[in-house]
C-alpha atoms as a PDB file:
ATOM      1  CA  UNK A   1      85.556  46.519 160.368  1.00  0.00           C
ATOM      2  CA  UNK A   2      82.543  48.638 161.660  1.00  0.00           C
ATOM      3  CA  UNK A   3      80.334  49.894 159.279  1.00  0.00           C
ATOM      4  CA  UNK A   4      80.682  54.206 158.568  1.00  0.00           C
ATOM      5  CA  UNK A   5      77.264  56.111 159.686  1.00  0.00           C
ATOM      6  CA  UNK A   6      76.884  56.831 156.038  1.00  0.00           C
ATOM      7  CA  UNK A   7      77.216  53.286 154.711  1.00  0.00           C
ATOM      8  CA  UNK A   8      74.436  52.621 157.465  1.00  0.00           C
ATOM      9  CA  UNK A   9      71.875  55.054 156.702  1.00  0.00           C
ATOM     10  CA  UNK A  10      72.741  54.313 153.289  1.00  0.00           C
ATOM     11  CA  UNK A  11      71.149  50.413 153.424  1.00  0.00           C
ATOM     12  CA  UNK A  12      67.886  51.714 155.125  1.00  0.00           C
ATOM     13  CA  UNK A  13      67.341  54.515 152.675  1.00  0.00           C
ATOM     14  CA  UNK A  14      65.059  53.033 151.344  1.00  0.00           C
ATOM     15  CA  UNK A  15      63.167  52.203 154.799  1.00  0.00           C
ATOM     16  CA  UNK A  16      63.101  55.470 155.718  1.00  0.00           C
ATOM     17  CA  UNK A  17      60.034  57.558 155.995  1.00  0.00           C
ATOM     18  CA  UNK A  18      60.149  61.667 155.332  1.00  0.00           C
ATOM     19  CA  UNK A  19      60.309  62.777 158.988  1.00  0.00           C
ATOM     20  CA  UNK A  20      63.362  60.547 158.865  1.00  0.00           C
ATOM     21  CA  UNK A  21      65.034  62.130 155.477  1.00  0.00           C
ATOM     22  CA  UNK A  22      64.553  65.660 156.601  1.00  0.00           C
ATOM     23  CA  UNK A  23      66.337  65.022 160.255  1.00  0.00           C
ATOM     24  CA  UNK A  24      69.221  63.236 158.484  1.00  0.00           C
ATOM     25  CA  UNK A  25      69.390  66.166 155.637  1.00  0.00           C
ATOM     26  CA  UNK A  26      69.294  68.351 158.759  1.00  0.00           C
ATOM     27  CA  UNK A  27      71.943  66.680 160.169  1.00  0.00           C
ATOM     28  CA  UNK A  28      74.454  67.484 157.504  1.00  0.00           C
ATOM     29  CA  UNK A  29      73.330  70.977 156.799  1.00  0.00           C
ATOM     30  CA  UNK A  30      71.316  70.413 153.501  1.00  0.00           C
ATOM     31  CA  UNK A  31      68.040  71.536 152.033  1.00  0.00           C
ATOM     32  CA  UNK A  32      65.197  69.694 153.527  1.00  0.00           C
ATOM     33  CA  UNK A  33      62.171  70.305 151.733  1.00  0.00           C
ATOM     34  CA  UNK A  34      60.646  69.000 148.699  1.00  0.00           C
ATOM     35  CA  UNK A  35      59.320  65.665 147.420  1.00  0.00           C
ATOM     36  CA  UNK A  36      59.936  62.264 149.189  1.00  0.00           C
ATOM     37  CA  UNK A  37      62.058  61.040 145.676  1.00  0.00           C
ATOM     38  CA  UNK A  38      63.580  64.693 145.782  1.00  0.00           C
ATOM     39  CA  UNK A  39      64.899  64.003 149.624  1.00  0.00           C
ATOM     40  CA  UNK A  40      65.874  60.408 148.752  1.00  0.00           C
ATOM     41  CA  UNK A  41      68.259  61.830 145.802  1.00  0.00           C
ATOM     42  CA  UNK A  42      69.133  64.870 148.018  1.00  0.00           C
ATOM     43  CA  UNK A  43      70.321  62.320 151.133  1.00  0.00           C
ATOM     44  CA  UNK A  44      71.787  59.526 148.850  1.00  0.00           C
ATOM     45  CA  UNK A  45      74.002  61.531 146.941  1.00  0.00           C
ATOM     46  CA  UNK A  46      75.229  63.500 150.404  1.00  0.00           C
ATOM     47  CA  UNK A  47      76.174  60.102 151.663  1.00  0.00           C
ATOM     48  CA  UNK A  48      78.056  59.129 148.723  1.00  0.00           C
ATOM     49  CA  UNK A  49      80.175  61.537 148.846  1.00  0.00           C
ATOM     50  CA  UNK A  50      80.694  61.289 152.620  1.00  0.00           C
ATOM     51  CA  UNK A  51      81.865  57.721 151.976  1.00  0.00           C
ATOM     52  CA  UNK A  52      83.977  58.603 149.296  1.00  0.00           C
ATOM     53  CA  UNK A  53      85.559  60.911 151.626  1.00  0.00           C
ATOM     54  CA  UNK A  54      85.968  58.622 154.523  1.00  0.00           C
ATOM     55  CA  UNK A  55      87.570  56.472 152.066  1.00  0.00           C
ATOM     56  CA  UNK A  56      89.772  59.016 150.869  1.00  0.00           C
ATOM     57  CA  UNK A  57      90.730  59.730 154.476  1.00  0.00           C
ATOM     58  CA  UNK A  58      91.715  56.059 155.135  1.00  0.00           C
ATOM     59  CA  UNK A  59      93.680  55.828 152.304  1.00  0.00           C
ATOM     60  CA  UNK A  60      95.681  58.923 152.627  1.00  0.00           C
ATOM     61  CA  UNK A  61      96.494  58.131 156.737  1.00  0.00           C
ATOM     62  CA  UNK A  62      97.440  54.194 155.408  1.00  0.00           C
ATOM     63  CA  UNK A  63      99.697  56.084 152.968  1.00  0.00           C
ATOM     64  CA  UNK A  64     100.821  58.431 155.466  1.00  0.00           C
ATOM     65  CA  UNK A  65     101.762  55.231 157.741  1.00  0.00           C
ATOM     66  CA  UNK A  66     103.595  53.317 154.894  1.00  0.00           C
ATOM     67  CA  UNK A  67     105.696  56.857 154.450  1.00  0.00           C
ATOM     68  CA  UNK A  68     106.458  56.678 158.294  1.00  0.00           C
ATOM     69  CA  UNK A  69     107.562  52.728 158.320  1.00  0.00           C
ATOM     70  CA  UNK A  70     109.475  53.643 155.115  1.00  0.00           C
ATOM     71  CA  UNK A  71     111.090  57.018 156.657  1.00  0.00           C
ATOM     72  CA  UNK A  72     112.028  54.351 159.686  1.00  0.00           C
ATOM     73  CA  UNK A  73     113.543  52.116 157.655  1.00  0.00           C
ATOM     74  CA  UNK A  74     115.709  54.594 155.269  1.00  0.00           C
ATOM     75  CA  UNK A  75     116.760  56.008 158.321  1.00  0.00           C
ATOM     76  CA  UNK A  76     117.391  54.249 161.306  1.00  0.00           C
ATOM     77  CA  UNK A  77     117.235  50.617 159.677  1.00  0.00           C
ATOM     78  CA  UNK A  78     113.995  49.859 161.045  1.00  0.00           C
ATOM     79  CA  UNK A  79     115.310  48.426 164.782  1.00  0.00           C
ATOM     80  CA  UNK A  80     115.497  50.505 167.751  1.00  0.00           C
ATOM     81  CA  UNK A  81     118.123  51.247 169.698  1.00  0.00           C
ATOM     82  CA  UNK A  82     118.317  47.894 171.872  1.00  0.00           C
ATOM     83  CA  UNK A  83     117.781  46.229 168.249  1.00  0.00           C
ATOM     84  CA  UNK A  84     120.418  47.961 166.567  1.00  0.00           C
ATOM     85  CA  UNK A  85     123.190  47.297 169.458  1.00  0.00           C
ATOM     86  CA  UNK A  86     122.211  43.748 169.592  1.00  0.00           C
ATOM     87  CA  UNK A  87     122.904  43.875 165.697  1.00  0.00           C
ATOM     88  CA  UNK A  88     126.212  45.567 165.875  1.00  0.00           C
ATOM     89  CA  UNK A  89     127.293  42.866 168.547  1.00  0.00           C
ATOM     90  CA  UNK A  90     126.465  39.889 166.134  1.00  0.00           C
ATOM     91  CA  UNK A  91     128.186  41.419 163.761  1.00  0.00           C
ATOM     92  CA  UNK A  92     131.188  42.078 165.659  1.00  0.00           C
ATOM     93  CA  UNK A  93     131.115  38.318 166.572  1.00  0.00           C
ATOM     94  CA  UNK A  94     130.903  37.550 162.589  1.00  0.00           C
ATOM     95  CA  UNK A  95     134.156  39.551 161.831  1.00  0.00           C
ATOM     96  CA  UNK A  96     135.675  38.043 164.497  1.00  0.00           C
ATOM     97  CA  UNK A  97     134.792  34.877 163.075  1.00  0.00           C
ATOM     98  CA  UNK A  98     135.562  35.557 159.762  1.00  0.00           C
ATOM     99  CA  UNK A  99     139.121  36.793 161.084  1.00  0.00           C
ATOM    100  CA  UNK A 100     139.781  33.645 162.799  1.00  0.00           C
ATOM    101  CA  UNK A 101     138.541  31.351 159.666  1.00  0.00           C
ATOM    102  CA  UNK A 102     141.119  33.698 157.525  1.00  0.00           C
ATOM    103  CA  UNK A 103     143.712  33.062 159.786  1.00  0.00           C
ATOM    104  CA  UNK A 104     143.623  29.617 160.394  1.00  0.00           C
ATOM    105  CA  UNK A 105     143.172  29.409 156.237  1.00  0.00           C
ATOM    106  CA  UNK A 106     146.624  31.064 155.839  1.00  0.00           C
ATOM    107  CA  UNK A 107     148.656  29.435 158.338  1.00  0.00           C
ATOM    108  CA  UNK A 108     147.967  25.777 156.763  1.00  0.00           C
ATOM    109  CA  UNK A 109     148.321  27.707 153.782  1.00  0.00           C
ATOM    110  CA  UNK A 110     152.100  28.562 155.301  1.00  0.00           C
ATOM    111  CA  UNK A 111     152.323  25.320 156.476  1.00  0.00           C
ATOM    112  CA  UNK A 112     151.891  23.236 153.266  1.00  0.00           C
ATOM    113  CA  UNK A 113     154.189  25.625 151.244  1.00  0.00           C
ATOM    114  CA  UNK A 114     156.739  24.504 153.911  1.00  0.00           C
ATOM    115  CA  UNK A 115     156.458  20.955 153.806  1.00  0.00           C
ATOM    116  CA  UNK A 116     156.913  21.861 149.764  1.00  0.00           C
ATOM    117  CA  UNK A 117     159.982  23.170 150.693  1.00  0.00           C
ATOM    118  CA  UNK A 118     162.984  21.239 150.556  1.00  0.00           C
END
């Protein structure tokens, strides 16, 4: 997974020269002057909180998927349409199946009850 802007200014923080700090502190609307160690803190916690939110955003959209699959699966079994006929058909086939086995069952069932008869 690519890394967020944030996470990458993040690592060369501590490359960065002041002409750098003060265009990325520009960037995202904050105060840009002051001390280089003021700018570092300023920039730093900024990002922080910009990854915190990106992660917050990823989490609520997986979430927001997992409701979806979940919504799908309450409510229309998870299969589409195609799916869902093919299903029906198999089971038909099943209690048709079944049926037969059931029958065939009782009639030897008949049968041996007659040969019991005398």
């Amino acid at each position: 997974m690519a890394e967020s802007p944030a996470a990458e200014v993040l690592k060369k923080l501590p490359t960065l020269k002041v002409v750098d700090l003060r265009q990325e502190l520009e960037k995202r609307g904050l105060e840009k002057s002051g001390l280089k160690a003021d700018l570092v803190k300023r920039l730093e916690k900024s990002l922080l909180e910009d990854s915190i939110n990106e992660e917050t955003e990823d989490d609520n959209e997986a979430v927001e998927e997992d409701k979806e699959e979940e919504e799908q699966m309450v409510n229309g079994n998870g299969v589409d349409d195609e799916e869902a006929d093919e299903l029906e058909f198999k089971e038909g086939d099943v209690d048709e199946e079944v049926e037969e086995e059931e029958n065939e069952a009782e009639g030897e069932v008949l049968q041996g009850r007659r040969r019991l008869l005398p």
